[in-house]
C-alpha atoms as a PDB file:
ATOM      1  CA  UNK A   1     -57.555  16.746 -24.664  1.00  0.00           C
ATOM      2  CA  UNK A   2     -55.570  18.695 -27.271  1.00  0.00           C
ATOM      3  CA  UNK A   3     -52.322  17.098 -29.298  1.00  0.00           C
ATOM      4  CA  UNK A   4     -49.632  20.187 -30.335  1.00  0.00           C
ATOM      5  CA  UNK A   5     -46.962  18.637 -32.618  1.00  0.00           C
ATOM      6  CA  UNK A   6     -43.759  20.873 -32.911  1.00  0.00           C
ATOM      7  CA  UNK A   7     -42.867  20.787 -36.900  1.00  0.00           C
ATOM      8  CA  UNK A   8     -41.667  24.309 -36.962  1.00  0.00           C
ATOM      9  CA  UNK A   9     -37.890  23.800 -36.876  1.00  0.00           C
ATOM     10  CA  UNK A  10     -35.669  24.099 -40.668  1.00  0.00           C
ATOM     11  CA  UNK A  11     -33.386  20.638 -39.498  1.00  0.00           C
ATOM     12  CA  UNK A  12     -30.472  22.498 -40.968  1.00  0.00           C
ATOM     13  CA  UNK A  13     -28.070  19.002 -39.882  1.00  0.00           C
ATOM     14  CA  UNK A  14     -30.204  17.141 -42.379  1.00  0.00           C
ATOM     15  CA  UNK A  15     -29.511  19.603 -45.779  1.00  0.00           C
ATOM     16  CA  UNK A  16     -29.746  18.986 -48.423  1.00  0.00           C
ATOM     17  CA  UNK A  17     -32.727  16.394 -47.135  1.00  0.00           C
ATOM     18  CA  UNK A  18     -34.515  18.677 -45.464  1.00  0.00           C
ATOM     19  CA  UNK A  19     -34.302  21.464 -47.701  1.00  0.00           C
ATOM     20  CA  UNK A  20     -37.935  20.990 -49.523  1.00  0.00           C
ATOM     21  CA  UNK A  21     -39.205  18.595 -46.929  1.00  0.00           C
ATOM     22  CA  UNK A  22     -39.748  19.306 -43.425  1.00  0.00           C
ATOM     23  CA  UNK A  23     -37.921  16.520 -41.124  1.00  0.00           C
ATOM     24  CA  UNK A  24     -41.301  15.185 -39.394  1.00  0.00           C
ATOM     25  CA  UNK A  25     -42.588  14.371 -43.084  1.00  0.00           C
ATOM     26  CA  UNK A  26     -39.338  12.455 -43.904  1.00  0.00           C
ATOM     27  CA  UNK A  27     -39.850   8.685 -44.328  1.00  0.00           C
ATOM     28  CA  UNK A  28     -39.068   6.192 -41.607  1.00  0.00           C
ATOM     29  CA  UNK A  29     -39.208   2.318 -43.159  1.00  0.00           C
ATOM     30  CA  UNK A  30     -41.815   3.675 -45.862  1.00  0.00           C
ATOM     31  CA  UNK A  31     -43.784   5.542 -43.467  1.00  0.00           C
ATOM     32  CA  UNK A  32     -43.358   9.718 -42.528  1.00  0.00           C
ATOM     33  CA  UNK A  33     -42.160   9.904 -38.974  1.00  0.00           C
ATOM     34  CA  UNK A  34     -45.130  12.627 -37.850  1.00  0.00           C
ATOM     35  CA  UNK A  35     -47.161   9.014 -38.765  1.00  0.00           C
ATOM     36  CA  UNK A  36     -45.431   6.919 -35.997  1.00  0.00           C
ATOM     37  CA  UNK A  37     -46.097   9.868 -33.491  1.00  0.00           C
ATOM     38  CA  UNK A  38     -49.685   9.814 -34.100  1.00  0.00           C
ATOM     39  CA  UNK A  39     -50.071   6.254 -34.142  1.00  0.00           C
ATOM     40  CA  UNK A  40     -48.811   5.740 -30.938  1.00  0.00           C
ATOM     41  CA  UNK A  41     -50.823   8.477 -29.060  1.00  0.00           C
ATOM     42  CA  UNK A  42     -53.733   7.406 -30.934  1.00  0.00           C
ATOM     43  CA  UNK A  43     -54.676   4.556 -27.946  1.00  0.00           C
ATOM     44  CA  UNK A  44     -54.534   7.498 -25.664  1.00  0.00           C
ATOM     45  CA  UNK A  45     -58.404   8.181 -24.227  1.00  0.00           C
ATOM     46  CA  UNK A  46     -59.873  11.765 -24.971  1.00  0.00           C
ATOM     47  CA  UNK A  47     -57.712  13.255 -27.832  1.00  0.00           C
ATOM     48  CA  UNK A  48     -60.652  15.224 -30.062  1.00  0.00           C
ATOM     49  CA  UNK A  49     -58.138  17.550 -31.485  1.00  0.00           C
ATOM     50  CA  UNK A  50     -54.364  17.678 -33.168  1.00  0.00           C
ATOM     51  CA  UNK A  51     -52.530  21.124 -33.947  1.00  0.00           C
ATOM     52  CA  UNK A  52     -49.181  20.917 -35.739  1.00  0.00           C
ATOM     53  CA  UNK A  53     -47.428  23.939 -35.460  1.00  0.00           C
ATOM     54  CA  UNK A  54     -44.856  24.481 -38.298  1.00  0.00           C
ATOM     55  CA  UNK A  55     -43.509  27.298 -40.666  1.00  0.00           C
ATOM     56  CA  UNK A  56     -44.560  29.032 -43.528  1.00  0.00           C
ATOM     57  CA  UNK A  57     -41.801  27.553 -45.250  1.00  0.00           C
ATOM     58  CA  UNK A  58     -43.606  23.250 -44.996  1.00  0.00           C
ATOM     59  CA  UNK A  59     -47.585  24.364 -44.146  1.00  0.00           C
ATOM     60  CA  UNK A  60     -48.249  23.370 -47.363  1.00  0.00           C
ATOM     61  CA  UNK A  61     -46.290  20.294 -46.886  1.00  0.00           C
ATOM     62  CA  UNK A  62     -48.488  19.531 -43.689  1.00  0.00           C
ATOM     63  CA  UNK A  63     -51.662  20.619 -44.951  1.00  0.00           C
ATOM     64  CA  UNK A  64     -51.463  18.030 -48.296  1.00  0.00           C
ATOM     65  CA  UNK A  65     -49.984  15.071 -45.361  1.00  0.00           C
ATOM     66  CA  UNK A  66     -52.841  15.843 -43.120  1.00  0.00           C
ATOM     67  CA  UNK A  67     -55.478  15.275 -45.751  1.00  0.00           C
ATOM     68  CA  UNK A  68     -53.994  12.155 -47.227  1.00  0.00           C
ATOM     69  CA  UNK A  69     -53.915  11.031 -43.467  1.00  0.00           C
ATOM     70  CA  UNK A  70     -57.205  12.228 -42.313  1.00  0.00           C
ATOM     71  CA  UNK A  71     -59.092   9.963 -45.404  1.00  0.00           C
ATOM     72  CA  UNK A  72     -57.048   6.991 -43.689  1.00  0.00           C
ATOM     73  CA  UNK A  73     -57.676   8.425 -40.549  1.00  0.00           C
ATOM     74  CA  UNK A  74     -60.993   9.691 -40.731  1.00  0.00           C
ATOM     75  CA  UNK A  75     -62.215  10.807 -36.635  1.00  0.00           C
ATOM     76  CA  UNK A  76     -59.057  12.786 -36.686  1.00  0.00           C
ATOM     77  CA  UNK A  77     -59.160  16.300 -36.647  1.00  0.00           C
ATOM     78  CA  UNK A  78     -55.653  17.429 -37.755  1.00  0.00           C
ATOM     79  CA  UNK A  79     -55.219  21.517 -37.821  1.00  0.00           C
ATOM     80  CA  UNK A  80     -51.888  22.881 -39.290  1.00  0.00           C
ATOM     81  CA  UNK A  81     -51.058  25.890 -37.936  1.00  0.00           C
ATOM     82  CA  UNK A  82     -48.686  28.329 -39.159  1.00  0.00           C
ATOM     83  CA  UNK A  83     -46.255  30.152 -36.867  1.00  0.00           C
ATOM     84  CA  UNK A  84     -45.305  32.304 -39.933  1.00  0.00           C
ATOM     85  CA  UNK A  85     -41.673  32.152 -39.494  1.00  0.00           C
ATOM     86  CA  UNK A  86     -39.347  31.755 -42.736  1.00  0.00           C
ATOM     87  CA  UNK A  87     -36.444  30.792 -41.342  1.00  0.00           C
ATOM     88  CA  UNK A  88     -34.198  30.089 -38.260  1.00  0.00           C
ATOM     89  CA  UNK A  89     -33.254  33.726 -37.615  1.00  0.00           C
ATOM     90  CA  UNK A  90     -37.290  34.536 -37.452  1.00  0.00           C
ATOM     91  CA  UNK A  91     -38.449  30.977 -35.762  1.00  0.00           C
ATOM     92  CA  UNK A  92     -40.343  31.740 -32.559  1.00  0.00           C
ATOM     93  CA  UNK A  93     -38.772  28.405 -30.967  1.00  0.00           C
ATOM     94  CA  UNK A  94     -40.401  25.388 -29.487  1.00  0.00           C
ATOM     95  CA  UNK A  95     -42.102  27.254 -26.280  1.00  0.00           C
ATOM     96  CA  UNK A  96     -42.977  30.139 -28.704  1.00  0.00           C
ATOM     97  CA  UNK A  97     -44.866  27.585 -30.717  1.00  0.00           C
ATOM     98  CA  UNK A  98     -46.736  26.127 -28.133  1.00  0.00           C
ATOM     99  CA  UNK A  99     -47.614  29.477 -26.732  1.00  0.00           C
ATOM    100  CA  UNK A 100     -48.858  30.582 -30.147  1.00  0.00           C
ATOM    101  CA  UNK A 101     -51.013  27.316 -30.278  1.00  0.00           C
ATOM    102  CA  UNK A 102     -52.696  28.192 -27.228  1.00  0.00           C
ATOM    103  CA  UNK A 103     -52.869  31.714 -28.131  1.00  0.00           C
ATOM    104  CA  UNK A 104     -54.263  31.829 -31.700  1.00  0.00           C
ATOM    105  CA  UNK A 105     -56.480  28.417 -31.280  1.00  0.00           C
ATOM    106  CA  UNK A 106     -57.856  29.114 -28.084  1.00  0.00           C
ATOM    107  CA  UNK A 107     -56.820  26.062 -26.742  1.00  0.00           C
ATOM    108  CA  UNK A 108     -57.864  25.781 -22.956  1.00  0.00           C
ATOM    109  CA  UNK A 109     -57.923  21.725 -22.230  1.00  0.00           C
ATOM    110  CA  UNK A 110     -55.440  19.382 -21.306  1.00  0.00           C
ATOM    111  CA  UNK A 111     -52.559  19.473 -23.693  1.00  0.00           C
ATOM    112  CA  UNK A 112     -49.633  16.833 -25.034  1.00  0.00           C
ATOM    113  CA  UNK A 113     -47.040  18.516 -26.775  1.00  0.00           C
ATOM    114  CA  UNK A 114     -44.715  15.870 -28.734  1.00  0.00           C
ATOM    115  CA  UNK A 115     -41.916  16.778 -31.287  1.00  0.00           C
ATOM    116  CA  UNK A 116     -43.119  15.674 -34.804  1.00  0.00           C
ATOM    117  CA  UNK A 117     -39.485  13.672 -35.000  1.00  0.00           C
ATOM    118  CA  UNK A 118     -39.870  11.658 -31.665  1.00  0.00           C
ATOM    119  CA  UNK A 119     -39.816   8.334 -32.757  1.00  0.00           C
ATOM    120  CA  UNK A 120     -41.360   5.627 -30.395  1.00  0.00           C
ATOM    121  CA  UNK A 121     -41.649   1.831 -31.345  1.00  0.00           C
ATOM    122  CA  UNK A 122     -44.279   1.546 -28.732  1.00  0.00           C
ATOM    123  CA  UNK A 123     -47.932   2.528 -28.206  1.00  0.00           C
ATOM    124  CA  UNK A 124     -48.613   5.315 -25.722  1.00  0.00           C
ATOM    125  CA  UNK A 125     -52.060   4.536 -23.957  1.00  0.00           C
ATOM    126  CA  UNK A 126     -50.540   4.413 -20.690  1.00  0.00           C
ATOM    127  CA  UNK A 127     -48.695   7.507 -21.100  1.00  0.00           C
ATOM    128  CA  UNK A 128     -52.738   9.454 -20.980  1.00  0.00           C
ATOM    129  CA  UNK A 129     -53.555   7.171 -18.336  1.00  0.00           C
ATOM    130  CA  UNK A 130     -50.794   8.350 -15.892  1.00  0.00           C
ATOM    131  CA  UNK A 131     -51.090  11.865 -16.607  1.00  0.00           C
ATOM    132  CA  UNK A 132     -54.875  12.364 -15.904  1.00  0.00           C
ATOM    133  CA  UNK A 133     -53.470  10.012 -12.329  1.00  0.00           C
ATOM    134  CA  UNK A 134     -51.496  12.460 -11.501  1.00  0.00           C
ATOM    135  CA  UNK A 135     -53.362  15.686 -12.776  1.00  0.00           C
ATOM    136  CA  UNK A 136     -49.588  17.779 -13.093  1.00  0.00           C
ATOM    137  CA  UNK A 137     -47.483  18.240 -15.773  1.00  0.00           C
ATOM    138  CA  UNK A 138     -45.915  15.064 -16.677  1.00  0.00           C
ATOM    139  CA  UNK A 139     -42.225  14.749 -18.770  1.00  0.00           C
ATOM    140  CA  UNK A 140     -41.572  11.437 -20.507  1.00  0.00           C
ATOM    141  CA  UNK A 141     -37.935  10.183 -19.665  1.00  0.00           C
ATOM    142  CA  UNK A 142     -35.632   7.407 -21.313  1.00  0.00           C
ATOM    143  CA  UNK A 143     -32.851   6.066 -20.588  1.00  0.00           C
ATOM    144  CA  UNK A 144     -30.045   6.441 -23.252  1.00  0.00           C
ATOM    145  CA  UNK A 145     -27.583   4.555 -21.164  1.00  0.00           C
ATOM    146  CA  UNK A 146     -24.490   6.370 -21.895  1.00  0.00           C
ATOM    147  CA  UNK A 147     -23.641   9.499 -19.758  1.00  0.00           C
ATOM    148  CA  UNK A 148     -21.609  10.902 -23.228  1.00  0.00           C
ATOM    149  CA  UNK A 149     -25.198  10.795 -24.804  1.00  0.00           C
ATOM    150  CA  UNK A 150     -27.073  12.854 -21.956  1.00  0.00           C
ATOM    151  CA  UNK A 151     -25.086  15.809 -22.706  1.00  0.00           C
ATOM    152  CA  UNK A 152     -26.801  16.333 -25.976  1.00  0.00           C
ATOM    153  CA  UNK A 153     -30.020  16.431 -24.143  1.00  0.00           C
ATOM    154  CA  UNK A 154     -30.743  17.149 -20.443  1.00  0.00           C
ATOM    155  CA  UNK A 155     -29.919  15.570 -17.145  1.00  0.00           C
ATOM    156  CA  UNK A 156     -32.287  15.005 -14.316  1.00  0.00           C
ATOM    157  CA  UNK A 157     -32.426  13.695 -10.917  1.00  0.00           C
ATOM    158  CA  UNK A 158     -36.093  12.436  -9.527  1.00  0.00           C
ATOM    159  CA  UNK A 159     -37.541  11.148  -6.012  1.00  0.00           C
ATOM    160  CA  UNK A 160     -38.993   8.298  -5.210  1.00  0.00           C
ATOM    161  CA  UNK A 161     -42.425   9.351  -5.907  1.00  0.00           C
ATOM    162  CA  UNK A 162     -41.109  10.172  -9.839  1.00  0.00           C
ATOM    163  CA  UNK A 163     -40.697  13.770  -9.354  1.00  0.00           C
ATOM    164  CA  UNK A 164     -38.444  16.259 -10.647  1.00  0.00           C
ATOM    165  CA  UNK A 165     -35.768  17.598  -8.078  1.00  0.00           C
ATOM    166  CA  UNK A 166     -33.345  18.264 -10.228  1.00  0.00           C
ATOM    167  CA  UNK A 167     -33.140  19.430 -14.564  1.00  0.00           C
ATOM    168  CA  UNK A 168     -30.249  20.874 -16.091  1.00  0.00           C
ATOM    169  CA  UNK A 169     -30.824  21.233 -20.042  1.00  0.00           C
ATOM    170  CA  UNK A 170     -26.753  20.022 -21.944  1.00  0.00           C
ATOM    171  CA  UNK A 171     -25.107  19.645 -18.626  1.00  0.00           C
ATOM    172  CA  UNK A 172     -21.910  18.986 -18.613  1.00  0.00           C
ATOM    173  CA  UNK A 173     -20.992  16.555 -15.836  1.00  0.00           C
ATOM    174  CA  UNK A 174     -24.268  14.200 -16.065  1.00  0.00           C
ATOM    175  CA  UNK A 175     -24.667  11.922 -13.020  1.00  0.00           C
ATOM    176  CA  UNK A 176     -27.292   9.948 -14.910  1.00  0.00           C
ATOM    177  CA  UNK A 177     -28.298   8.372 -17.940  1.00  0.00           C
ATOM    178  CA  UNK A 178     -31.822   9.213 -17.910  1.00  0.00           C
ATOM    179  CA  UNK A 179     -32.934  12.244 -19.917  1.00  0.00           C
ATOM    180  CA  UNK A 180     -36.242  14.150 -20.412  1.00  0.00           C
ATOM    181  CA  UNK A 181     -37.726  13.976 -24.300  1.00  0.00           C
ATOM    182  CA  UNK A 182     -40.196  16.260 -26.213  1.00  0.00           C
ATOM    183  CA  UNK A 183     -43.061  14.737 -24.431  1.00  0.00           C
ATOM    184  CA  UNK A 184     -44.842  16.675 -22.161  1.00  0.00           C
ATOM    185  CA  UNK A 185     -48.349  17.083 -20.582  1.00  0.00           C
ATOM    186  CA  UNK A 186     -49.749  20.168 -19.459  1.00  0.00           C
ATOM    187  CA  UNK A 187     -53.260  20.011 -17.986  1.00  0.00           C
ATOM    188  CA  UNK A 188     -55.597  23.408 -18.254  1.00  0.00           C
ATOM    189  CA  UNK A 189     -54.240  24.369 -14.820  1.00  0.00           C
ATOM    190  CA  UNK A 190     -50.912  25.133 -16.051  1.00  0.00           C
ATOM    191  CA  UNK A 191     -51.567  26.943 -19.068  1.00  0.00           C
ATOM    192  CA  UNK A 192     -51.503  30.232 -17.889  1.00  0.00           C
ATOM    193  CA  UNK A 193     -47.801  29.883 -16.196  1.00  0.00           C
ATOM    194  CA  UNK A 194     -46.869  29.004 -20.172  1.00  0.00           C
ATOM    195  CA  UNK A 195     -48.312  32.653 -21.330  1.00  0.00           C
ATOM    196  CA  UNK A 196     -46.526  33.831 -17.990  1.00  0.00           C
ATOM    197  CA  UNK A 197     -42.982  32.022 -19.293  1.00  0.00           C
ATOM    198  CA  UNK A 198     -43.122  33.685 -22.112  1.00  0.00           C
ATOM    199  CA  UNK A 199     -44.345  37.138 -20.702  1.00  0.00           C
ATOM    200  CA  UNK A 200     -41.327  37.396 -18.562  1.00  0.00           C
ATOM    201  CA  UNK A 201     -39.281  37.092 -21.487  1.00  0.00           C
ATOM    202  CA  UNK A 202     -37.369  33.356 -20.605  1.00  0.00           C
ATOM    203  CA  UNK A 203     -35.572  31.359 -23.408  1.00  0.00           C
ATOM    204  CA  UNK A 204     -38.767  30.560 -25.838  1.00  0.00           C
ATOM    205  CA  UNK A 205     -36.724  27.735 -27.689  1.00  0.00           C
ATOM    206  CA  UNK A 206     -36.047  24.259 -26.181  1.00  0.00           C
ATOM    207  CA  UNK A 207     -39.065  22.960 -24.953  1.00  0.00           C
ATOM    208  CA  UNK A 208     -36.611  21.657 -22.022  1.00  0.00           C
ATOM    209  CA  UNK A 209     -36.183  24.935 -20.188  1.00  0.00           C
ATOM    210  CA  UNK A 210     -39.962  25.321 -19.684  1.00  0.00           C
ATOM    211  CA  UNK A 211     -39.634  21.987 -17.499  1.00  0.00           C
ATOM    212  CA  UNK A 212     -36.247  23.467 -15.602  1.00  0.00           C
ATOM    213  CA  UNK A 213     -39.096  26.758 -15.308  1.00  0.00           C
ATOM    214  CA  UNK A 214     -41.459  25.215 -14.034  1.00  0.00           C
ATOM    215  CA  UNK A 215     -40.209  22.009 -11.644  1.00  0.00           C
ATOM    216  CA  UNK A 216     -38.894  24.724  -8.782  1.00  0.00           C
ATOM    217  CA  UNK A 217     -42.876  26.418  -8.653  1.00  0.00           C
ATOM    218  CA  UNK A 218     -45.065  22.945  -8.618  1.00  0.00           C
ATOM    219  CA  UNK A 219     -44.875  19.240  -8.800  1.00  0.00           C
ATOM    220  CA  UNK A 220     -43.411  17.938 -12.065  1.00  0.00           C
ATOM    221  CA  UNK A 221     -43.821  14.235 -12.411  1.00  0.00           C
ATOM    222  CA  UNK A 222     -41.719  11.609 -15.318  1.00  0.00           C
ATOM    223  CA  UNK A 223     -43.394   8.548 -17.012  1.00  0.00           C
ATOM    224  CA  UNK A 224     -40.602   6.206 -18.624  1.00  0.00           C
ATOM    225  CA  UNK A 225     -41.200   5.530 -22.173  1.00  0.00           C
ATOM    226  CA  UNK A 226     -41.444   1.932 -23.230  1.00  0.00           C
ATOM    227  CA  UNK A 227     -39.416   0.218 -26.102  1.00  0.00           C
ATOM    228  CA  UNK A 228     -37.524   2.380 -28.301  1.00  0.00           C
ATOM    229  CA  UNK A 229     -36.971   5.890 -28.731  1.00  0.00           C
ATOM    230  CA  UNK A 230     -34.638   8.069 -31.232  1.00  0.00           C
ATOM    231  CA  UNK A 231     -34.319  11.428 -31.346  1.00  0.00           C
ATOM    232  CA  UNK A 232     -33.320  12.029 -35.267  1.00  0.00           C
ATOM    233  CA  UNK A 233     -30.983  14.648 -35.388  1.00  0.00           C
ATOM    234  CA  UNK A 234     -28.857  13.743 -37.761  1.00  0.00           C
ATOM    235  CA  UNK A 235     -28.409  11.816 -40.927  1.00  0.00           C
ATOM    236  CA  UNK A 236     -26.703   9.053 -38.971  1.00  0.00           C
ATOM    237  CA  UNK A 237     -30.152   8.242 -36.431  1.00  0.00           C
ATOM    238  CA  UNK A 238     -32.379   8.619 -39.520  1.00  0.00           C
ATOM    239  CA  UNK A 239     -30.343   5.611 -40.907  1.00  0.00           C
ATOM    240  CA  UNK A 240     -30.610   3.630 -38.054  1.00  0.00           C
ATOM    241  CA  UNK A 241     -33.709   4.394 -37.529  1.00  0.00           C
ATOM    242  CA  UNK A 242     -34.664   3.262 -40.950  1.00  0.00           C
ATOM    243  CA  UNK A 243     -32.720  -0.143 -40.037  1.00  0.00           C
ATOM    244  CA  UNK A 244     -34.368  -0.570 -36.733  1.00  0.00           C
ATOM    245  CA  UNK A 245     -37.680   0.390 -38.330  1.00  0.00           C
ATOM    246  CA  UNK A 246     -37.559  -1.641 -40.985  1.00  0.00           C
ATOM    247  CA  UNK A 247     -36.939  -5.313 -38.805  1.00  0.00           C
ATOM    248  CA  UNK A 248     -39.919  -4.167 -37.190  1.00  0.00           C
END
């Protein structure tokens, strides 16, 4: 099983912070937040390989953090891999990096794609365990508890068996409080209908809309992530994150 981390956006919201640091690599209670991502798939069975995909503004930023990580980490194999984009008006987007992954690495195993600024307070193992259960694509889902909140993100309605019968990426009259995050599993199977997503031209940015592609041809499932998530967008999060963090 293969790991893609997306570290390719410029996290314009977070200037000047972000300006000669790329947002997964800022610090989170003393530790990058790329760091937490990794140590909570870690537990997950079968991972032999980790790609993150970022720009060729920060792949020399991830390139020295990978090899201060792998000595501490040393069974990891960590590959950066450069999208070569310089800035937002030439970034391929999130489904344009993953496609590129696949493409240039000639990835063809099971895949977890994660956003390098997911933060979880909570080890993952069970996360692997479920997905290679259901042998589908699998979407993590949390519940932000405040219907003003989902429209940032996406809405979505599931049956009783988890499944995805409805998605709407920002909608604007959310019936739910439970929202899709960058976590995703793709087995082998479904590789090919990523290359085909991108083939017919579709919307190659939020990872999102390659879930709202795909739930209408084949069975999507959810897996509800435990403890805490934040999604740091903002300088705001990224100091309560830091608080939350920290106590922890």
């Amino acid at each position: 099983m293969k790991v893609i981390i997306l570290a390719a956006g410029y996290a314009t919201r977070l200037y000047p912070l972000t300006l000669t640091q790329p947002k997964p690599l800022l610090p989170v209670a003393g530790k990058p937040m790329i760091e937490y991502v990794l140590d909570n798939l870690a537990p997950i069975d079968g991972i032999d390989h980790i790609y993150v995909v970022t720009n060729a503004k920060f792949a020399g930023h991830f390139e020295r953090w990978s090899k201060a990580y792998r000595a501490d980490k040393a069974k990891l194999n960590i590959t950066t891999v450069n999208d070569r984009s310089t800035d937002d008006t030439s970034k391929l987007g999130a489904i344009g990096d993953i496609h590129f992954v696949l493409q240039s690495q000639n990835v063809a195993d099971d895949v977890i794609v994660v956003a390098g600024d997911n933060l979880f307070s909570d080890k993952l193992p069970d996360f692997g365990r479920y997905c290679r259960a259901k042998n589908a694509p699998v979407l993590a889902v949390y519940d932000v508890g405040d219907l003003e909140q989902i429209k940032k993100y996406n809405s979505i309605t599931l049956d009783g068996d988890g499944r995805i019968t409805f998605f709407e990426e920002k909608p604007k009259n959310p019936t739910s409080t439970l929202t899709g995050i960058a976590l995703y599993y793709y087995p082998k199977s479904t590789l090919p209908l990523i290359k085909q997503y991108i083939a017919e031209g579709n919307n190659a940015d939020q990872p999102g809309r390659l879930i709202q592609w795909l739930y209408p041809r084949l069975p999507v499932y959810t897996w509800k992530v435990p403890g805490l998530w934040y999604d740091i967008g903002s300088k705001e999060t990224l100091e309560e994150a830091n608080r939350i963090f920290a106590r922890k």
